[in-house]
PDB file of N, CA and C in Angstrom:
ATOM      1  N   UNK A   1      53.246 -29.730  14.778  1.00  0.00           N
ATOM      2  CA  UNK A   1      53.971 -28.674  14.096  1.00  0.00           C
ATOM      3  C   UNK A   1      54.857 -29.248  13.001  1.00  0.00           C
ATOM      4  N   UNK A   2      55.413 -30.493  13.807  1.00  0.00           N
ATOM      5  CA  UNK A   2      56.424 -31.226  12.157  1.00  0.00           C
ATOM      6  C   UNK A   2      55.333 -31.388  10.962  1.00  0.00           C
ATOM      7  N   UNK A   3      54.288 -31.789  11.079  1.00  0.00           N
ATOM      8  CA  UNK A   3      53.820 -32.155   9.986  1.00  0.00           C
ATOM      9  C   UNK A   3      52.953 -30.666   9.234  1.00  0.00           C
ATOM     10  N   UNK A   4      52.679 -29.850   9.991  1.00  0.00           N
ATOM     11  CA  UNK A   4      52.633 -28.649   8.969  1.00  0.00           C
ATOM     12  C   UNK A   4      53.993 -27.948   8.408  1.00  0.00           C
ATOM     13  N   UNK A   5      55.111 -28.231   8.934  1.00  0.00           N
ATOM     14  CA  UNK A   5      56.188 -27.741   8.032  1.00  0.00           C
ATOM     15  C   UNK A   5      55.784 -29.060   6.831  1.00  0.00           C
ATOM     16  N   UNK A   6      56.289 -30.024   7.134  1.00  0.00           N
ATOM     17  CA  UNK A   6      56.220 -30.779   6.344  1.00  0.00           C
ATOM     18  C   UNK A   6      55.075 -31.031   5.061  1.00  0.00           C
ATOM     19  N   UNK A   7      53.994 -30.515   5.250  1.00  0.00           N
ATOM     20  CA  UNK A   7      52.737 -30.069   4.358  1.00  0.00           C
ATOM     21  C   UNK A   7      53.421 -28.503   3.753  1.00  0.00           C
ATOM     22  N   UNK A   8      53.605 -27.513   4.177  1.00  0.00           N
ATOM     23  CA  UNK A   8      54.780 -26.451   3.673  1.00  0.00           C
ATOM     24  C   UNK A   8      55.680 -26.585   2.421  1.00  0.00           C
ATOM     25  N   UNK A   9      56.105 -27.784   3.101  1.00  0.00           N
ATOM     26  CA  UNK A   9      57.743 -28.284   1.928  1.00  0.00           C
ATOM     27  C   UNK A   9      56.714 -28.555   0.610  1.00  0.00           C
ATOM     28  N   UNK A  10      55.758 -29.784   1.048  1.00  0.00           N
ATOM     29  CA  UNK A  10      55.233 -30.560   0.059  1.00  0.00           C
ATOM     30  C   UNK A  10      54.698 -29.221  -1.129  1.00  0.00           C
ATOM     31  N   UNK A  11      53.837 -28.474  -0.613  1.00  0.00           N
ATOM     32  CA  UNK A  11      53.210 -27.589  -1.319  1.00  0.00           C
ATOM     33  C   UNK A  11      54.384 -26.640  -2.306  1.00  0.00           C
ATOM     34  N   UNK A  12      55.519 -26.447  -1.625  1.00  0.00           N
ATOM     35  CA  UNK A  12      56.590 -25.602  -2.597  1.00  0.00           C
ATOM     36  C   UNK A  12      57.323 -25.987  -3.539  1.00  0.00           C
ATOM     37  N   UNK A  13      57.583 -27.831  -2.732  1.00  0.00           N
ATOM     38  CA  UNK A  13      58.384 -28.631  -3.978  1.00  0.00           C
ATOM     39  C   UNK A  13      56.378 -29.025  -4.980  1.00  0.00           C
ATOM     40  N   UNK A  14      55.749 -29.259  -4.790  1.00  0.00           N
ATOM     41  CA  UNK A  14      55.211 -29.554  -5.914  1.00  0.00           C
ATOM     42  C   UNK A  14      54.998 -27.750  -6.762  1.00  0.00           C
ATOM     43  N   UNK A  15      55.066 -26.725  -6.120  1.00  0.00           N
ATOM     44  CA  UNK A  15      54.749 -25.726  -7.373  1.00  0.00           C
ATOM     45  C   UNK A  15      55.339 -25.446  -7.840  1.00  0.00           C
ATOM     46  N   UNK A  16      57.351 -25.615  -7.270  1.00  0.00           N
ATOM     47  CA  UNK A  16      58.133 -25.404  -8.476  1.00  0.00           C
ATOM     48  C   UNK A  16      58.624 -26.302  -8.814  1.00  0.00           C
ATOM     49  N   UNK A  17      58.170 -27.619  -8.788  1.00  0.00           N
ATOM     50  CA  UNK A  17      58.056 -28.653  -9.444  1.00  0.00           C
ATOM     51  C   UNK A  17      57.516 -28.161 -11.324  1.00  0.00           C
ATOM     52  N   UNK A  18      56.433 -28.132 -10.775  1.00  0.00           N
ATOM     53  CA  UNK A  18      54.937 -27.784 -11.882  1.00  0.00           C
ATOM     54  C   UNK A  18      55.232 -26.469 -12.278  1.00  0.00           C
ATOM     55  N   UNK A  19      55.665 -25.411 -11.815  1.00  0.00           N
ATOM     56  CA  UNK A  19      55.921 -24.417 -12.457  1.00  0.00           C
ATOM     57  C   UNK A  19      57.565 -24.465 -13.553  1.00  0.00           C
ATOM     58  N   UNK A  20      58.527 -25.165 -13.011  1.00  0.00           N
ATOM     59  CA  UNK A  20      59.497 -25.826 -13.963  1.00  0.00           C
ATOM     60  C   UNK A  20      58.928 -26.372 -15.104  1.00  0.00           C
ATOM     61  N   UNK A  21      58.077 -27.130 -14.746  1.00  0.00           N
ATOM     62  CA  UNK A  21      58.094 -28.417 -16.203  1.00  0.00           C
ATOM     63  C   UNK A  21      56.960 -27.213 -16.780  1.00  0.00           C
ATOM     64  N   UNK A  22      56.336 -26.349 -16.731  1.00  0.00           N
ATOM     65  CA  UNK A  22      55.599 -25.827 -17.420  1.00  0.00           C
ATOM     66  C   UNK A  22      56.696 -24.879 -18.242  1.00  0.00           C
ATOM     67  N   UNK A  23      57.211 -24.175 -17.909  1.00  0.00           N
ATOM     68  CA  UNK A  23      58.355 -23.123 -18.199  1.00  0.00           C
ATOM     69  C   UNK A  23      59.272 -24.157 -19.216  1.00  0.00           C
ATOM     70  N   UNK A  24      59.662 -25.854 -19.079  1.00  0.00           N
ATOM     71  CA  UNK A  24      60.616 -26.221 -19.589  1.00  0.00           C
ATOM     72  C   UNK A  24      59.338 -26.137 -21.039  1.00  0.00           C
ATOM     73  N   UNK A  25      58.053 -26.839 -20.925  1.00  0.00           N
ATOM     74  CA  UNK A  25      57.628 -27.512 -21.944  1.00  0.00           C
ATOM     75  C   UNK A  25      57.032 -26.263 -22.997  1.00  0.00           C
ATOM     76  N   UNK A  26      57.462 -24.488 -22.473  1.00  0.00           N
ATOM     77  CA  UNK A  26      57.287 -23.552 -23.258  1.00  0.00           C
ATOM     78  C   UNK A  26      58.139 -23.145 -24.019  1.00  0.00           C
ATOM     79  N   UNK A  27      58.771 -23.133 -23.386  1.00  0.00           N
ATOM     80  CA  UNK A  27      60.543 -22.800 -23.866  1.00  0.00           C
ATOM     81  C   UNK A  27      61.458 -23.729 -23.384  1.00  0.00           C
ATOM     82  N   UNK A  28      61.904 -24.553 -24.598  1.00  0.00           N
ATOM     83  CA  UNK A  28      62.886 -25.729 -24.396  1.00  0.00           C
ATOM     84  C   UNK A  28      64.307 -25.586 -23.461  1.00  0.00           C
ATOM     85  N   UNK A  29      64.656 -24.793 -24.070  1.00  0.00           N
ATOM     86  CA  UNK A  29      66.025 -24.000 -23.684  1.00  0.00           C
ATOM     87  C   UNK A  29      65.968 -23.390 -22.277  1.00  0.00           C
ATOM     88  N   UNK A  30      65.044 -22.896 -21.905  1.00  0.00           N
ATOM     89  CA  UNK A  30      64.996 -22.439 -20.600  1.00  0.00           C
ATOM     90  C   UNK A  30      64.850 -23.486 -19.208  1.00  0.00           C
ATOM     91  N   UNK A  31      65.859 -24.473 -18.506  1.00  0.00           N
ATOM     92  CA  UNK A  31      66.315 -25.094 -17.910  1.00  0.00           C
ATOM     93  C   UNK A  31      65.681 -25.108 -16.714  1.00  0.00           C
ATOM     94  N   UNK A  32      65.749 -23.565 -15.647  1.00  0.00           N
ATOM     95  CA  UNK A  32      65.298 -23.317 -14.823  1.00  0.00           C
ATOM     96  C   UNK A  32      66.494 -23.982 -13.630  1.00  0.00           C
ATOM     97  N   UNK A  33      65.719 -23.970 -12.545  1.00  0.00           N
ATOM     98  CA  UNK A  33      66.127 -24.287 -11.173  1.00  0.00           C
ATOM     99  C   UNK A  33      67.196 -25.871 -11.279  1.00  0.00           C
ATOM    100  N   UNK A  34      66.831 -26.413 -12.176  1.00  0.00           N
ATOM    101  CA  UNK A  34      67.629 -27.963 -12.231  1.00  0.00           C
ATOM    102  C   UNK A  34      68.466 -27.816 -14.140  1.00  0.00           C
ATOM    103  N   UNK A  35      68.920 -26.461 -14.207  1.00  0.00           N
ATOM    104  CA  UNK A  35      70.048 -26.532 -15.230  1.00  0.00           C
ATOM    105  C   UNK A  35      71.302 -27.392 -14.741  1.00  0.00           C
ATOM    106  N   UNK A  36      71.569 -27.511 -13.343  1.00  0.00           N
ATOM    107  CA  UNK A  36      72.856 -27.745 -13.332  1.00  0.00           C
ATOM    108  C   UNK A  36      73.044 -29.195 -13.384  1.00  0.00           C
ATOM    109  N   UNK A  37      71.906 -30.006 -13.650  1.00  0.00           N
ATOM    110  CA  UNK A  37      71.663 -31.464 -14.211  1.00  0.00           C
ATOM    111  C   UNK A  37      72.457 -31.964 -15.083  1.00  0.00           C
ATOM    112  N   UNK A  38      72.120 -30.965 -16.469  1.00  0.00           N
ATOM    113  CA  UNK A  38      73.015 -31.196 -17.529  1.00  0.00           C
ATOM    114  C   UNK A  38      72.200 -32.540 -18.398  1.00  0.00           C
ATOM    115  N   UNK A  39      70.867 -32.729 -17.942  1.00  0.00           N
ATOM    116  CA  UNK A  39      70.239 -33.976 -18.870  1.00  0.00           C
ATOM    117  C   UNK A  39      69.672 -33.969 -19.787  1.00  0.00           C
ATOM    118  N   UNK A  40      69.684 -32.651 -20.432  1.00  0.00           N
ATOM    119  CA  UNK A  40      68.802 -32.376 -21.480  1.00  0.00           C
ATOM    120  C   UNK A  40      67.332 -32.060 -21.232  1.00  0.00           C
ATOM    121  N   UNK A  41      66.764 -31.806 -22.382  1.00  0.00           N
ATOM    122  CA  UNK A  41      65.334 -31.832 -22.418  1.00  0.00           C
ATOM    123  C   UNK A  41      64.650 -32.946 -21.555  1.00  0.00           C
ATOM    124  N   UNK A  42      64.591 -33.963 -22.456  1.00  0.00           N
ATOM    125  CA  UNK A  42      63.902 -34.930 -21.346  1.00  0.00           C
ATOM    126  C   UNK A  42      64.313 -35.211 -19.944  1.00  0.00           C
ATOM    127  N   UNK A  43      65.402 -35.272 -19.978  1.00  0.00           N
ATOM    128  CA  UNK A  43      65.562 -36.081 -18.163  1.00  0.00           C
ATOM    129  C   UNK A  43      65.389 -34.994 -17.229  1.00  0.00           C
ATOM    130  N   UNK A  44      65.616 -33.169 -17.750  1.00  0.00           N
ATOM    131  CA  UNK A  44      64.832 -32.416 -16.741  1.00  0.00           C
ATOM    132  C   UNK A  44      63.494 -32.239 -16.723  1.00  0.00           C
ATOM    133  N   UNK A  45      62.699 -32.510 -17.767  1.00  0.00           N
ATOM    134  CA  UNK A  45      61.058 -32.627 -17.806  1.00  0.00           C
ATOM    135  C   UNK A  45      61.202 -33.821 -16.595  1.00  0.00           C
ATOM    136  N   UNK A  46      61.402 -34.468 -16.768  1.00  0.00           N
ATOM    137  CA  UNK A  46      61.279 -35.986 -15.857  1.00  0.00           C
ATOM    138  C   UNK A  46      61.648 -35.919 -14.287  1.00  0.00           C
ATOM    139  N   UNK A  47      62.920 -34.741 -14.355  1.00  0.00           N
ATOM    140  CA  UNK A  47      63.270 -34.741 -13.058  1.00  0.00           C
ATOM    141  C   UNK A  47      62.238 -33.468 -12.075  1.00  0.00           C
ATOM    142  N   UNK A  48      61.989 -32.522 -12.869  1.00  0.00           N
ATOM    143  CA  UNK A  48      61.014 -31.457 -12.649  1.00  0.00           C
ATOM    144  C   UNK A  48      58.975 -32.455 -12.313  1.00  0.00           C
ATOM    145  N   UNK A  49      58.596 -33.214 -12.999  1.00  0.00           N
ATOM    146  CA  UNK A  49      57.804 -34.415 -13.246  1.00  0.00           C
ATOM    147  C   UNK A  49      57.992 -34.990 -11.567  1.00  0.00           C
ATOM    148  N   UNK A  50      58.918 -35.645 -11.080  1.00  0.00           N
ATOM    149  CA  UNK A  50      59.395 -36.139 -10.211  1.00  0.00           C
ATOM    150  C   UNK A  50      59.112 -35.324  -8.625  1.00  0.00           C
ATOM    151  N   UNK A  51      59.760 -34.195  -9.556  1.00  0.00           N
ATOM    152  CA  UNK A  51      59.704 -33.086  -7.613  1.00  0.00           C
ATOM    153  C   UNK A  51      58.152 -33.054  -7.378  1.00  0.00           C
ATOM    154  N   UNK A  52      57.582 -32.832  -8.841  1.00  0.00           N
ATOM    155  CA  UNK A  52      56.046 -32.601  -8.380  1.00  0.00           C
ATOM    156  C   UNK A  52      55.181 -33.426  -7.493  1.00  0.00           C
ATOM    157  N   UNK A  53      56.047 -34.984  -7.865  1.00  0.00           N
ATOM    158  CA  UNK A  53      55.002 -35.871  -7.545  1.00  0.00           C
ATOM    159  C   UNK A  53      55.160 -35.884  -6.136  1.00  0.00           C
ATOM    160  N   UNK A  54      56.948 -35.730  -5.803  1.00  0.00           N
ATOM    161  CA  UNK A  54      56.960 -35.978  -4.251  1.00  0.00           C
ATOM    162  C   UNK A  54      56.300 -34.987  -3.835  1.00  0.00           C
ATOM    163  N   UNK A  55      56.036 -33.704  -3.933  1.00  0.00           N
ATOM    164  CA  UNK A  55      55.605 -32.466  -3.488  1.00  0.00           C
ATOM    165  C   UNK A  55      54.137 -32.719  -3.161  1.00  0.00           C
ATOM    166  N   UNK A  56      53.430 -33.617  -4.245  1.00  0.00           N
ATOM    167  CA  UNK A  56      52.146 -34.019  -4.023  1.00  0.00           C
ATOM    168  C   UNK A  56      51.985 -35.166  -2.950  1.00  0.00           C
ATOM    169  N   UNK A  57      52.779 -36.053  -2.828  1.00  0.00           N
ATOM    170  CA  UNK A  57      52.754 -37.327  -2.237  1.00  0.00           C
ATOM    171  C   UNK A  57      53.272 -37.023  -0.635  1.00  0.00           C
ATOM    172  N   UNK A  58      54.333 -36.127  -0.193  1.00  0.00           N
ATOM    173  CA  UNK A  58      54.404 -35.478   0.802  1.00  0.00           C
ATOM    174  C   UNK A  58      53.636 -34.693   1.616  1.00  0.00           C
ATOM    175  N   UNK A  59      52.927 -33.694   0.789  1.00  0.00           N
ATOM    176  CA  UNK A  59      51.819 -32.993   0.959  1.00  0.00           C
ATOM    177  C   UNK A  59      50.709 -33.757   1.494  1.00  0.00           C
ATOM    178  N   UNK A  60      50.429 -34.607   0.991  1.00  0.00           N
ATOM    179  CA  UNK A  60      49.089 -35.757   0.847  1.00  0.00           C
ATOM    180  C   UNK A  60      49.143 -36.465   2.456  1.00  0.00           C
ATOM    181  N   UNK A  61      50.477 -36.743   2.514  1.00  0.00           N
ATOM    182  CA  UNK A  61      50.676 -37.852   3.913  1.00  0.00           C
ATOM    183  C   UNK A  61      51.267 -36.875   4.915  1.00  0.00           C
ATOM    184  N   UNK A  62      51.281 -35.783   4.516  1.00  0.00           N
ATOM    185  CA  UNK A  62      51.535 -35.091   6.105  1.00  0.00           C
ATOM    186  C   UNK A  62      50.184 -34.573   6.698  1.00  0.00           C
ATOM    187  N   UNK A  63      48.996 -33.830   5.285  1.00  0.00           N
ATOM    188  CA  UNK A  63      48.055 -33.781   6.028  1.00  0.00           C
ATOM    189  C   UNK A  63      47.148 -35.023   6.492  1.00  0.00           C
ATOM    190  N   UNK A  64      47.503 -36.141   5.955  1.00  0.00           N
ATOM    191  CA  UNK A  64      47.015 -37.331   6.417  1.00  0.00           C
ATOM    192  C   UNK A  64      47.561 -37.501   8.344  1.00  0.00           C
ATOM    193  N   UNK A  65      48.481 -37.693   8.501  1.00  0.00           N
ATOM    194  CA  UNK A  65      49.237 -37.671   9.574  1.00  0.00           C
ATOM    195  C   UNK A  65      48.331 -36.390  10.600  1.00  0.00           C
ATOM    196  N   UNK A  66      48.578 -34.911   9.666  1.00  0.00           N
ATOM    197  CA  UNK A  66      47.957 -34.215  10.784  1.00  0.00           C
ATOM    198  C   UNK A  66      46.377 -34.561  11.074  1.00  0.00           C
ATOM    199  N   UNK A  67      45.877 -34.950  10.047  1.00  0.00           N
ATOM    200  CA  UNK A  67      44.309 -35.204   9.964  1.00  0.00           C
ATOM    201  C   UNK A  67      44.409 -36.224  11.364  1.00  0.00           C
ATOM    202  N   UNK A  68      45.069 -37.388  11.544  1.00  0.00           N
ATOM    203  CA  UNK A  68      45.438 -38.507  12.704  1.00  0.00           C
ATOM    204  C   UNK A  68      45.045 -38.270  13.896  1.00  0.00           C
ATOM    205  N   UNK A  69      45.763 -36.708  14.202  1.00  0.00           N
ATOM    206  CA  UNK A  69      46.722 -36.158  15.444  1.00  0.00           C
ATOM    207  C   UNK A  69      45.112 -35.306  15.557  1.00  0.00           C
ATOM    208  N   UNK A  70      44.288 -35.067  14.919  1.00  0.00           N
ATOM    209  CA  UNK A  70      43.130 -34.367  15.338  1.00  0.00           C
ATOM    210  C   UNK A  70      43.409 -32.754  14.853  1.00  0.00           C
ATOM    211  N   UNK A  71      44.464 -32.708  14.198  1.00  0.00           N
ATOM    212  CA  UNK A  71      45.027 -31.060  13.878  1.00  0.00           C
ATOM    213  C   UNK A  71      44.655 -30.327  12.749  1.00  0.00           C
ATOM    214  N   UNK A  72      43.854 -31.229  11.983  1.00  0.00           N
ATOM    215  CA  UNK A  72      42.917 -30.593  10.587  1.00  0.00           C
ATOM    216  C   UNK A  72      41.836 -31.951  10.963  1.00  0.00           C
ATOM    217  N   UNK A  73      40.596 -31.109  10.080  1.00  0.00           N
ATOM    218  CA  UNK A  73      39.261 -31.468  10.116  1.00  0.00           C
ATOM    219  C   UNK A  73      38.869 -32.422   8.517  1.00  0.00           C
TER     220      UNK A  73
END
């Protein structure tokens, strides 16, 4: 069960990960969820860039883990 929450998280931080940096790289000005950074353009592309990857890399090794445990195919 930990590792399907944990496949959960992964999947939400990578889409508003990816849905941020898409929204930043349309409209500059529009900040989103990590305005309160204060890094500008680039370092929130980068930090938005970032959530995605953990979101992917979390995602990746929890269903790895459940794949282990016999709990996905």
């Amino acid at each position: 069960m930990k590792f399907d929450a944990l496949q959960i998280l992964g999947a939400v931080l990578t889409v508003l990960g990816a849905q941020g940096a898409i929204r930043l790289l349309i409209d500059h000005a529009n900040v989103g969820l990590l305005g309160w950074l204060g890094a500008g353009f680039t370092g929130t592309l980068i930090a938005y860039l970032v959530v995605t990857a953990l979101g992917i890399v979390l995602t990746g090794w929890a269903h790895d883990r459940a794949k282990a445990l016999g709990r996905r195919k």
